[in-house]
PDB file of N, CA and C in Angstrom:
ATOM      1  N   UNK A   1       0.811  -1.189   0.000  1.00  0.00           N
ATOM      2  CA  UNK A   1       0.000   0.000   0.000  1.00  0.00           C
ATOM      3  C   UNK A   1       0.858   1.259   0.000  1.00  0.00           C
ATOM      4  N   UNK A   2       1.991   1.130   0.543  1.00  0.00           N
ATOM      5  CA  UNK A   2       2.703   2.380   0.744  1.00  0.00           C
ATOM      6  C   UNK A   2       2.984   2.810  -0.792  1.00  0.00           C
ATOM      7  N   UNK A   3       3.328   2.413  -1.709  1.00  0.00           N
ATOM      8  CA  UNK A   3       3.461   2.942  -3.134  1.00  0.00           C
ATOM      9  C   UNK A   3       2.237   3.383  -3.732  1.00  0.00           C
ATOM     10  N   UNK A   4       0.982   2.605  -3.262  1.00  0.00           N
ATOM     11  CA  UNK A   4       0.191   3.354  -3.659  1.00  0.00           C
ATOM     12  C   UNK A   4       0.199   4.922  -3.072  1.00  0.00           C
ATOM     13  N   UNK A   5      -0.097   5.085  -1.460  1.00  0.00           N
ATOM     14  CA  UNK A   5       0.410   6.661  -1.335  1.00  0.00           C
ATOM     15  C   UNK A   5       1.157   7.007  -2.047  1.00  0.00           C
ATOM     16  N   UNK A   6       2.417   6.829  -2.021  1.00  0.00           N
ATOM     17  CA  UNK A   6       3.526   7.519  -2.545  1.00  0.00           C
ATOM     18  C   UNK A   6       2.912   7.946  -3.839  1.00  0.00           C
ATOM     19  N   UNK A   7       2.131   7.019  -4.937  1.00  0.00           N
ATOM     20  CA  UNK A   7       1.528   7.628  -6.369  1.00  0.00           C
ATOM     21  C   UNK A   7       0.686   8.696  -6.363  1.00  0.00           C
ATOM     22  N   UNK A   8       0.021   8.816  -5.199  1.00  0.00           N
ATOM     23  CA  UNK A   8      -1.298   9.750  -5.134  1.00  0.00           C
ATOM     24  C   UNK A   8      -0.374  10.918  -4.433  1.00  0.00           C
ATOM     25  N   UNK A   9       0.063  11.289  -3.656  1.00  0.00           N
ATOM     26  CA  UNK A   9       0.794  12.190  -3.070  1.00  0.00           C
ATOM     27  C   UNK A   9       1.553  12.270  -3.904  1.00  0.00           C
ATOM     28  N   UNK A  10       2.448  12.043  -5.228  1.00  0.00           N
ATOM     29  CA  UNK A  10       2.904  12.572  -6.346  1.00  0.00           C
ATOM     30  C   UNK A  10       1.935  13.193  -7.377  1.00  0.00           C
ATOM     31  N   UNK A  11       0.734  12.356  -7.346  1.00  0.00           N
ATOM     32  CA  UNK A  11      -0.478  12.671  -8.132  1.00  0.00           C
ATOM     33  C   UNK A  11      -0.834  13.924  -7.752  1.00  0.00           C
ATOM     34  N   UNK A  12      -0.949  14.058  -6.927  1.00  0.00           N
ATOM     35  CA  UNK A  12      -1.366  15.622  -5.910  1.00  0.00           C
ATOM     36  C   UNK A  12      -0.322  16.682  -5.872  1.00  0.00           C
ATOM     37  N   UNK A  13       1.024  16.285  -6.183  1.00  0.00           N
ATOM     38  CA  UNK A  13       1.875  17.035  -5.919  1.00  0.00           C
ATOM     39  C   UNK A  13       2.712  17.564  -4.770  1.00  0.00           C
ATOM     40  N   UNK A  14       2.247  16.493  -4.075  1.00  0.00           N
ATOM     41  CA  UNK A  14       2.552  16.511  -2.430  1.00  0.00           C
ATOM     42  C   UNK A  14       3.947  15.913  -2.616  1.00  0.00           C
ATOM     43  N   UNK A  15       4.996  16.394  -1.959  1.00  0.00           N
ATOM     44  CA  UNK A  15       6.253  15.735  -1.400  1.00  0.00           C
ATOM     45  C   UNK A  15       5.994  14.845   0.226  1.00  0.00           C
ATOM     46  N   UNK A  16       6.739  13.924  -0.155  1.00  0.00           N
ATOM     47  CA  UNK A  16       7.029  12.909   0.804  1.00  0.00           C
ATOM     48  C   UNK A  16       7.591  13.552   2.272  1.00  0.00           C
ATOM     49  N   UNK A  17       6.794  12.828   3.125  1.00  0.00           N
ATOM     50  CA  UNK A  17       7.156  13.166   4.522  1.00  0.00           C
ATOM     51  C   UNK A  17       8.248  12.644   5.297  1.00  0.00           C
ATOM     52  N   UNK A  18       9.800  13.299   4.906  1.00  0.00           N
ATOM     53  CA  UNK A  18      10.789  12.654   5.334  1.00  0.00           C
ATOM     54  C   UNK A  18      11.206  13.119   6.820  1.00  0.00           C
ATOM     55  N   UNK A  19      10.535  13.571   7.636  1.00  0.00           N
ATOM     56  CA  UNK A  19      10.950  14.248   8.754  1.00  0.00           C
ATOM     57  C   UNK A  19       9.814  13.817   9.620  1.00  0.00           C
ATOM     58  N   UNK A  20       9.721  12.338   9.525  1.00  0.00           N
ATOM     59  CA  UNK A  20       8.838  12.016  10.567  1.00  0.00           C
ATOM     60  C   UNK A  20       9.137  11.457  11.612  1.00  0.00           C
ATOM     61  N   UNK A  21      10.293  11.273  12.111  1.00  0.00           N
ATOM     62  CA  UNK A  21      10.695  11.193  13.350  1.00  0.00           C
ATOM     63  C   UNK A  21      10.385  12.475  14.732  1.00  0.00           C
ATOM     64  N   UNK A  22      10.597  13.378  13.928  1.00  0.00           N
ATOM     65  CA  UNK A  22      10.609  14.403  14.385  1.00  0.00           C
ATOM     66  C   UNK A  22       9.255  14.638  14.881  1.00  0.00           C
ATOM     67  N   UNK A  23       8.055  14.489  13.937  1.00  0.00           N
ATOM     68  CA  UNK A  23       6.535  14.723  14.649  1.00  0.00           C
ATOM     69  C   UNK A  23       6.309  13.936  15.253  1.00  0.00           C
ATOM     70  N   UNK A  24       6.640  12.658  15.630  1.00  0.00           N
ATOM     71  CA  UNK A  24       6.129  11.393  15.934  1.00  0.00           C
ATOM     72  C   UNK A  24       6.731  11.701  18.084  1.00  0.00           C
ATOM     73  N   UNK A  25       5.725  11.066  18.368  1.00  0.00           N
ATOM     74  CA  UNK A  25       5.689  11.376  19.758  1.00  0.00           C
ATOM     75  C   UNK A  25       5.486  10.032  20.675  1.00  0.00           C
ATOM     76  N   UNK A  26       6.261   9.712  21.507  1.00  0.00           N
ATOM     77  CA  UNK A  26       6.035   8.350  21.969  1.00  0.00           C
ATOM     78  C   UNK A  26       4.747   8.399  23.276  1.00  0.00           C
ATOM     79  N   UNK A  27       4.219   7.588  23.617  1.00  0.00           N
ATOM     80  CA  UNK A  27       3.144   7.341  25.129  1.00  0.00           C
ATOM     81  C   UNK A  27       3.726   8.781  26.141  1.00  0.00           C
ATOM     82  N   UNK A  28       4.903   8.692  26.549  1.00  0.00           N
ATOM     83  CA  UNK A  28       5.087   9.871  27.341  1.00  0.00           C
ATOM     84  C   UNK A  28       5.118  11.253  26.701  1.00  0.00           C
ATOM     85  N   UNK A  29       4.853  11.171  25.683  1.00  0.00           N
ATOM     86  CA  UNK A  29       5.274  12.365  24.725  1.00  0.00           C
ATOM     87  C   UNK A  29       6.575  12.963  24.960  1.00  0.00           C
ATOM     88  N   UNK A  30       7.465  12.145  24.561  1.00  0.00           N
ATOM     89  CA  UNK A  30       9.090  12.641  24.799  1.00  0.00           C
ATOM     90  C   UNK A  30       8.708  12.267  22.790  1.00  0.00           C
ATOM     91  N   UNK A  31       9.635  13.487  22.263  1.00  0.00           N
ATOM     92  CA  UNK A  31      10.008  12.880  20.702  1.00  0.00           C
ATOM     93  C   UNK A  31      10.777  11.829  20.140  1.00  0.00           C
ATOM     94  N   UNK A  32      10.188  10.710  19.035  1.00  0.00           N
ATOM     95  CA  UNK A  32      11.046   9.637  18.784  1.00  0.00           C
ATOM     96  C   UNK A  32      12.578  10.251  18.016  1.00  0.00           C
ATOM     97  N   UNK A  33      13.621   9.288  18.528  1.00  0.00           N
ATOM     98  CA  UNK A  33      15.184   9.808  18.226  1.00  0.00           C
ATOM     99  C   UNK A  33      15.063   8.939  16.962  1.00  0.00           C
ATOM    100  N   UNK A  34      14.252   7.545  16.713  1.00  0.00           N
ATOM    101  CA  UNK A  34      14.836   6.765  15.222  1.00  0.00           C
ATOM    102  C   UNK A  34      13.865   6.893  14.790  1.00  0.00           C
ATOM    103  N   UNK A  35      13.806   5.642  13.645  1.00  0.00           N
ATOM    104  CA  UNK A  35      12.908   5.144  13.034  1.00  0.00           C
ATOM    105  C   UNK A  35      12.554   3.834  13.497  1.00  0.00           C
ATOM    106  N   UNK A  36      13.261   3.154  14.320  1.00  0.00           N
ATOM    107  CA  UNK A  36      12.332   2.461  15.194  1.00  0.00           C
ATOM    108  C   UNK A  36      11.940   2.539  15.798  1.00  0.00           C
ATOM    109  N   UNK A  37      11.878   3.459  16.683  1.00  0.00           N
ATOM    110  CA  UNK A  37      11.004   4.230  17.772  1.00  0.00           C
ATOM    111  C   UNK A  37       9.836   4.692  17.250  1.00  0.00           C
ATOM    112  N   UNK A  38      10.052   5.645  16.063  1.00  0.00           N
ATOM    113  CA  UNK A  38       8.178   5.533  15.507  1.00  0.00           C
ATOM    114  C   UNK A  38       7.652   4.324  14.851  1.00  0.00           C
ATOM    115  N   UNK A  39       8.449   3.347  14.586  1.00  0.00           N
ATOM    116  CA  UNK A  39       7.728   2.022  14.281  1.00  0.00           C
ATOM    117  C   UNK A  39       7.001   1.932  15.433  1.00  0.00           C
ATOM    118  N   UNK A  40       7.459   1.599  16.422  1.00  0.00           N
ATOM    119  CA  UNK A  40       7.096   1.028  18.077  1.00  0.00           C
ATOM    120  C   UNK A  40       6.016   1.886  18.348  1.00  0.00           C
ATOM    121  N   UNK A  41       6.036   2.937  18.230  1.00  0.00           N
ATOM    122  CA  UNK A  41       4.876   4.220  18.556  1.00  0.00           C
ATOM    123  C   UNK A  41       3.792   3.500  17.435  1.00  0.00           C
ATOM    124  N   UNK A  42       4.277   3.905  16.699  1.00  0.00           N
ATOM    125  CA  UNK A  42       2.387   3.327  15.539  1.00  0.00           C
ATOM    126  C   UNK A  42       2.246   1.938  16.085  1.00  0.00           C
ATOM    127  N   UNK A  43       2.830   1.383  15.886  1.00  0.00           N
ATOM    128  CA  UNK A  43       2.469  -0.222  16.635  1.00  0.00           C
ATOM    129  C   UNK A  43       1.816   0.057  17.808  1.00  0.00           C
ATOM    130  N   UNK A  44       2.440   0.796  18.688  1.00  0.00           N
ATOM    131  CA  UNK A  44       1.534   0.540  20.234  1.00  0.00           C
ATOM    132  C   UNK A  44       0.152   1.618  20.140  1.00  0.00           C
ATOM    133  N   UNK A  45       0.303   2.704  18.971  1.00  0.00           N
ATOM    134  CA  UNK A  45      -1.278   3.113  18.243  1.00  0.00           C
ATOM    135  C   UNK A  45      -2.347   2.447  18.112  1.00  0.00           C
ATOM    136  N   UNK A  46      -1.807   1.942  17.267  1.00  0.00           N
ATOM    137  CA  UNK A  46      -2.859   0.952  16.270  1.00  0.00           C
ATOM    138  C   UNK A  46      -3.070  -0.446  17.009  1.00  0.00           C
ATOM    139  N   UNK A  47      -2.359  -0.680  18.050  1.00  0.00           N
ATOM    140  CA  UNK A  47      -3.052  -1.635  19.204  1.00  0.00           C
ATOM    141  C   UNK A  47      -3.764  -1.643  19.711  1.00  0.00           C
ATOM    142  N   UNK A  48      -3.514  -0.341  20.215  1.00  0.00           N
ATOM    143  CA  UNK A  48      -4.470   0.333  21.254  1.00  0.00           C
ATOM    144  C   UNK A  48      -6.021   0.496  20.607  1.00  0.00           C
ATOM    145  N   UNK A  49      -5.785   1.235  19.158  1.00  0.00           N
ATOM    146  CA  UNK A  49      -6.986   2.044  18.750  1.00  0.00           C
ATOM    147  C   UNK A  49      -7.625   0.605  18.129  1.00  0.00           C
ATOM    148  N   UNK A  50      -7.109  -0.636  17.461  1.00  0.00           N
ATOM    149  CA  UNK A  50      -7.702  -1.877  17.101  1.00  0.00           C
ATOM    150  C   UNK A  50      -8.106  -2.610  17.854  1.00  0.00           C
ATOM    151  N   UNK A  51      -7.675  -3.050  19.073  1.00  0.00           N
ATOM    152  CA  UNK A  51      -7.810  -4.339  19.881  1.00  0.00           C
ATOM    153  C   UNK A  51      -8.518  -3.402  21.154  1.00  0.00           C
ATOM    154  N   UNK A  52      -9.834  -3.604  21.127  1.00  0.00           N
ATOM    155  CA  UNK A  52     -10.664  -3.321  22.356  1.00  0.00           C
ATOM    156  C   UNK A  52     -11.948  -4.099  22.282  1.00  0.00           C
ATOM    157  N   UNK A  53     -12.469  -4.481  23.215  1.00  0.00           N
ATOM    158  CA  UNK A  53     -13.951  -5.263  23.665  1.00  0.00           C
ATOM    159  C   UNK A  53     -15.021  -5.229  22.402  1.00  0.00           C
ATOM    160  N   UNK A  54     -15.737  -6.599  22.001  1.00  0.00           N
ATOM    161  CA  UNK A  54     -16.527  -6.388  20.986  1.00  0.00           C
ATOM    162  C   UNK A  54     -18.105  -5.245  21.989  1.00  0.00           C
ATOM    163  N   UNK A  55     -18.474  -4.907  20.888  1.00  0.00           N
ATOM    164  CA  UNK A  55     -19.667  -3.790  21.604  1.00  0.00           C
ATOM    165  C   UNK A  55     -20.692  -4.838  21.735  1.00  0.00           C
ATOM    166  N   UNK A  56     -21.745  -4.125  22.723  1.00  0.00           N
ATOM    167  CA  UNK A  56     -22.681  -4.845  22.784  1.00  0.00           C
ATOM    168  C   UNK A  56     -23.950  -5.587  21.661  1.00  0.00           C
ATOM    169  N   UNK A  57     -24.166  -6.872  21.734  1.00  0.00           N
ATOM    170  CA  UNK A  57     -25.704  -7.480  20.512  1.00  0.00           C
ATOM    171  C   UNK A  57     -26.611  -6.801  20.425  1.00  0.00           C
ATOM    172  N   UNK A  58     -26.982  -5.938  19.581  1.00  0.00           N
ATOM    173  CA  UNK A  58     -28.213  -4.930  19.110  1.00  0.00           C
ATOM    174  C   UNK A  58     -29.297  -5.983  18.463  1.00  0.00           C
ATOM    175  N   UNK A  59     -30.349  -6.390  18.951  1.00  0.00           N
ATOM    176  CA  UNK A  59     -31.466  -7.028  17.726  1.00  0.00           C
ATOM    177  C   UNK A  59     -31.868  -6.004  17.208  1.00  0.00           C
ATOM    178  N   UNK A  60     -32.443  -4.760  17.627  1.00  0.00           N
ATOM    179  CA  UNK A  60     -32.759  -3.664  17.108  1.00  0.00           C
ATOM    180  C   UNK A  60     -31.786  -3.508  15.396  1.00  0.00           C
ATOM    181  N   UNK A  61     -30.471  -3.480  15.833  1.00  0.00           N
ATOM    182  CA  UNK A  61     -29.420  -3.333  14.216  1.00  0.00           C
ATOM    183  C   UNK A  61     -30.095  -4.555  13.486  1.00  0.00           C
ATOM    184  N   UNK A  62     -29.948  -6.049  14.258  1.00  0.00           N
ATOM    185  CA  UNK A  62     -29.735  -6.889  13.017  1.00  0.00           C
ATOM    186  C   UNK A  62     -31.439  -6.998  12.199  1.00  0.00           C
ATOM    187  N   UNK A  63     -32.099  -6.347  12.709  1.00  0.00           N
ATOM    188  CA  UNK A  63     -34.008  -6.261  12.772  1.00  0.00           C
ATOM    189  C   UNK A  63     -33.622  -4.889  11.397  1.00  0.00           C
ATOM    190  N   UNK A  64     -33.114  -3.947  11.470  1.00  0.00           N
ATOM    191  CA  UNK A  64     -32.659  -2.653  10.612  1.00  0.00           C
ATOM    192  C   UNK A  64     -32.140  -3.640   9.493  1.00  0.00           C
ATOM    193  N   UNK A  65     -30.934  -4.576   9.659  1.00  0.00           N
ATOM    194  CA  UNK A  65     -30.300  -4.764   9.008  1.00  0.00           C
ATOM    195  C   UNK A  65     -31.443  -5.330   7.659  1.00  0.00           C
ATOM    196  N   UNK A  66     -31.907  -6.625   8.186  1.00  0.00           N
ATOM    197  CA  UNK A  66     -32.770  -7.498   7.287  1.00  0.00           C
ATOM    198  C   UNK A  66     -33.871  -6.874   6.938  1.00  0.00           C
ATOM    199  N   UNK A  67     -34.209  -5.304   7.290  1.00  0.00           N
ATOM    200  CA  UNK A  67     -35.748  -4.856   6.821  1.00  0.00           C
ATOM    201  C   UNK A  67     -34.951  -4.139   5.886  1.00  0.00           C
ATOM    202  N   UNK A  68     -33.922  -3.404   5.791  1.00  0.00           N
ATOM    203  CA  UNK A  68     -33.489  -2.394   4.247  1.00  0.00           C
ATOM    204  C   UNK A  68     -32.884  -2.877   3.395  1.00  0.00           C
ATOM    205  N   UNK A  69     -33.204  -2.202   2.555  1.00  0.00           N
ATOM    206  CA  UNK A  69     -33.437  -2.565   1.405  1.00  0.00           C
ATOM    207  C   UNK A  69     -31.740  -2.370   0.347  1.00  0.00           C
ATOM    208  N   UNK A  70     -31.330  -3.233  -0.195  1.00  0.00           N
ATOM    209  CA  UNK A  70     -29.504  -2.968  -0.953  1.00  0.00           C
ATOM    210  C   UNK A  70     -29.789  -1.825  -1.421  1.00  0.00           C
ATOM    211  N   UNK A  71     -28.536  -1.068  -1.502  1.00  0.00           N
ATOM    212  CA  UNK A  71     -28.240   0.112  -2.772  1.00  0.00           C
ATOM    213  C   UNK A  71     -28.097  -0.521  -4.040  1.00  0.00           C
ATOM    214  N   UNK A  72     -28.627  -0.834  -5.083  1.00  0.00           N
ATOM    215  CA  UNK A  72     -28.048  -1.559  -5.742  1.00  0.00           C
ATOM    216  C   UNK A  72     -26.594  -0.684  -6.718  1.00  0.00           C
ATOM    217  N   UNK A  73     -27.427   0.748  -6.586  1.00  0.00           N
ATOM    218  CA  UNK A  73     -26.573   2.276  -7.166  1.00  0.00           C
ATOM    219  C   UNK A  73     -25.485   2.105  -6.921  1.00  0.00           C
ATOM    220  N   UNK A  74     -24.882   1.464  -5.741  1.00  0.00           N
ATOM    221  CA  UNK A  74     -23.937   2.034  -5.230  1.00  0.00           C
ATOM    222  C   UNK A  74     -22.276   0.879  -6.136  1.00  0.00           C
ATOM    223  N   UNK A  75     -21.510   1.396  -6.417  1.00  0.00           N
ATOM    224  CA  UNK A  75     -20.138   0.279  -6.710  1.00  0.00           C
ATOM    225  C   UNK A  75     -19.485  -0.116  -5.541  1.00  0.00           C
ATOM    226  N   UNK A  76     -19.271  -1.524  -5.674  1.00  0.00           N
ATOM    227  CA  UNK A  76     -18.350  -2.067  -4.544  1.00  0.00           C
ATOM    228  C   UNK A  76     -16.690  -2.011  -5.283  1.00  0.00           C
ATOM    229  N   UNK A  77     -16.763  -2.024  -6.412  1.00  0.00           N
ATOM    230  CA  UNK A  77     -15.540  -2.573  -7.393  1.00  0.00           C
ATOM    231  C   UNK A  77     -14.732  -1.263  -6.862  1.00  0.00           C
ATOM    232  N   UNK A  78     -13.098  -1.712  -7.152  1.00  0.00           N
ATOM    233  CA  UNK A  78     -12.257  -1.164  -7.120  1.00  0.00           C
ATOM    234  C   UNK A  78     -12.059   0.091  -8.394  1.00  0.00           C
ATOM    235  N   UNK A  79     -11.585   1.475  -7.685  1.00  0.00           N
ATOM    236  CA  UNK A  79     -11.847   2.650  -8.474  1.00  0.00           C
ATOM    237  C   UNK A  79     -10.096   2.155  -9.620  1.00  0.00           C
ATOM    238  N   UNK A  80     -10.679   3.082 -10.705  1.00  0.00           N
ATOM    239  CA  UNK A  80      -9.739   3.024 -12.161  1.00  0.00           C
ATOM    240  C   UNK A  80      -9.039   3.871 -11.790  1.00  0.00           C
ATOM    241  N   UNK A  81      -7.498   3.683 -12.395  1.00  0.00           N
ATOM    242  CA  UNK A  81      -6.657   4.688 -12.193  1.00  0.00           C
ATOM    243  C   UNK A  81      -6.866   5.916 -12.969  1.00  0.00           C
ATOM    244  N   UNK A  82      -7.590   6.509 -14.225  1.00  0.00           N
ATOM    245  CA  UNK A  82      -8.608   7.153 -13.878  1.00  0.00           C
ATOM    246  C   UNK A  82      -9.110   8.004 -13.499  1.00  0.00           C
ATOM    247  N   UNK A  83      -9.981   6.914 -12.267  1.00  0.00           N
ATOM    248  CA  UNK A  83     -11.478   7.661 -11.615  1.00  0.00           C
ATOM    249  C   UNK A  83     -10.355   8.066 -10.971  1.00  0.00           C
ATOM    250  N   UNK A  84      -9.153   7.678  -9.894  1.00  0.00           N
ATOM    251  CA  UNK A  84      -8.543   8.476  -8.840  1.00  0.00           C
ATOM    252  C   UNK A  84      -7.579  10.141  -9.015  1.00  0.00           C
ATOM    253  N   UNK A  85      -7.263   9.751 -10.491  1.00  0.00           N
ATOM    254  CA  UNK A  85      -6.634  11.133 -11.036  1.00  0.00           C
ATOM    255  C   UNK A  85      -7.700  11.734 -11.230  1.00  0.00           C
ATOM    256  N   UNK A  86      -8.993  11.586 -11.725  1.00  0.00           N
ATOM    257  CA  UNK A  86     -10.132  12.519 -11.717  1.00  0.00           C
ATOM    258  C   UNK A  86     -10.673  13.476 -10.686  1.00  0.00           C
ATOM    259  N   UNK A  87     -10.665  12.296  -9.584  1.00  0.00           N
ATOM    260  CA  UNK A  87     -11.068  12.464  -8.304  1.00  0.00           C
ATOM    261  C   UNK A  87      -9.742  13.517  -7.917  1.00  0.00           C
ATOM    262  N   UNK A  88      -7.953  13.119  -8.062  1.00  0.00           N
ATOM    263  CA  UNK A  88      -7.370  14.083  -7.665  1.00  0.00           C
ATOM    264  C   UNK A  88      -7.552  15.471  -7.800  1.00  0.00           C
ATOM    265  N   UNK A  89      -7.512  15.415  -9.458  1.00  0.00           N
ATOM    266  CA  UNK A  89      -7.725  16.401  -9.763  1.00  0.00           C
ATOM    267  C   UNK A  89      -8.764  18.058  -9.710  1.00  0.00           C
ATOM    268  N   UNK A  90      -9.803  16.936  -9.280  1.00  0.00           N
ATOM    269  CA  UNK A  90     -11.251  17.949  -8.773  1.00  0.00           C
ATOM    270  C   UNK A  90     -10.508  18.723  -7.294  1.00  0.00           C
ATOM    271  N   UNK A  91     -10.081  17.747  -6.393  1.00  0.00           N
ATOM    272  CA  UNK A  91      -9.389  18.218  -5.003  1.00  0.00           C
ATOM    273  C   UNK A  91      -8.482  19.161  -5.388  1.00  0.00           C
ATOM    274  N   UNK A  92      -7.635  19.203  -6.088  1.00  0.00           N
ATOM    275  CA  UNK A  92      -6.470  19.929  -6.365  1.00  0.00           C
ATOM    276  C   UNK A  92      -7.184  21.439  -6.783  1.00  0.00           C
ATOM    277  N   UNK A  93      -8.737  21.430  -7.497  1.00  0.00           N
ATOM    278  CA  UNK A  93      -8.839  22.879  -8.024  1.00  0.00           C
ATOM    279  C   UNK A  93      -9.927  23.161  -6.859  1.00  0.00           C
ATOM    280  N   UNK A  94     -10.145  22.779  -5.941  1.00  0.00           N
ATOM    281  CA  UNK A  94     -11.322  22.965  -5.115  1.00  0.00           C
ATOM    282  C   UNK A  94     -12.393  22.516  -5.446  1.00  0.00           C
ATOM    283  N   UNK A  95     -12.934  21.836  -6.539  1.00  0.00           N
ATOM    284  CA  UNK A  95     -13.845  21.190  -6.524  1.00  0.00           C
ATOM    285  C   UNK A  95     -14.002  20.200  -5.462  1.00  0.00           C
ATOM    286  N   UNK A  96     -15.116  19.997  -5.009  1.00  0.00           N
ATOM    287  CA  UNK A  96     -15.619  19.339  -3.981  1.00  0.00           C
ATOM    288  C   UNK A  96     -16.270  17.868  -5.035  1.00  0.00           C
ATOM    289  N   UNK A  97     -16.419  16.843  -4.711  1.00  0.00           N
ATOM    290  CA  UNK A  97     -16.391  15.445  -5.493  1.00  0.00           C
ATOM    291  C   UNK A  97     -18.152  15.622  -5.026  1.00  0.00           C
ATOM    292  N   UNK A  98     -18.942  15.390  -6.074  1.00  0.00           N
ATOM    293  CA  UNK A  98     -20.146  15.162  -5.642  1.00  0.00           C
ATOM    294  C   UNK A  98     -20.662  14.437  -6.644  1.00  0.00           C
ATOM    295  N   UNK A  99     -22.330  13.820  -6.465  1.00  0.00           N
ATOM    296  CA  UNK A  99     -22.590  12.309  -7.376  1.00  0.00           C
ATOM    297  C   UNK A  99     -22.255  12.724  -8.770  1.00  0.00           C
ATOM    298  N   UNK A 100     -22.307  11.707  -9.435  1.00  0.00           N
ATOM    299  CA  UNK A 100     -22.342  11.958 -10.885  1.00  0.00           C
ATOM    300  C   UNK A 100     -23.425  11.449 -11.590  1.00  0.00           C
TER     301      UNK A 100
END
């Protein structure tokens, strides 16, 4: 996935974020000195923010779920390279992306 960023943030014209040690902040908020130190920081992130208690059984949701009705409108398929330069491109002039 990371090359994909890297294409779209070239697509956009965005330069690469080589000074991320520097923003990156550990649990005590002291600043990370490497790049394994912000490895270790997103890791103990994305632990934290992924791995917590399933929520409580709603019948109410799964009763919602089976009474509505599919979008059928809607695409599940993966966007064309393309639709995403299209899509960049609207962002880049301020266009705001709305239906088509």
């Amino acid at each position: 996935m990371g090359s994909v960023f890297k294409a779209i943030n070239r697509l956009a014209g965005r330069k690469a974020n080589t000074s991320a040690v520097a923003t990156i902040h550990k649990a005590d908020n002291s600043p990370c000195n490497s790049e394994d130190e912000v490895l270790e920081r997103r890791r103990e992130h994305f632990e934290a923010a992924l791995n917590h208690p399933s929520g409580t059984h709603s019948t109410t949701l799964d009763d919602e779920a089976e009474t509505t009705p599919s979008d059928t409108g809607t695409t599940v398929d993966e966007p064309s390279l393309e639709e995403v330069i299209a899509a960049i491109k609207k962002l880049r002039n301020g266009h705001a992306p709305g239906p088509d």
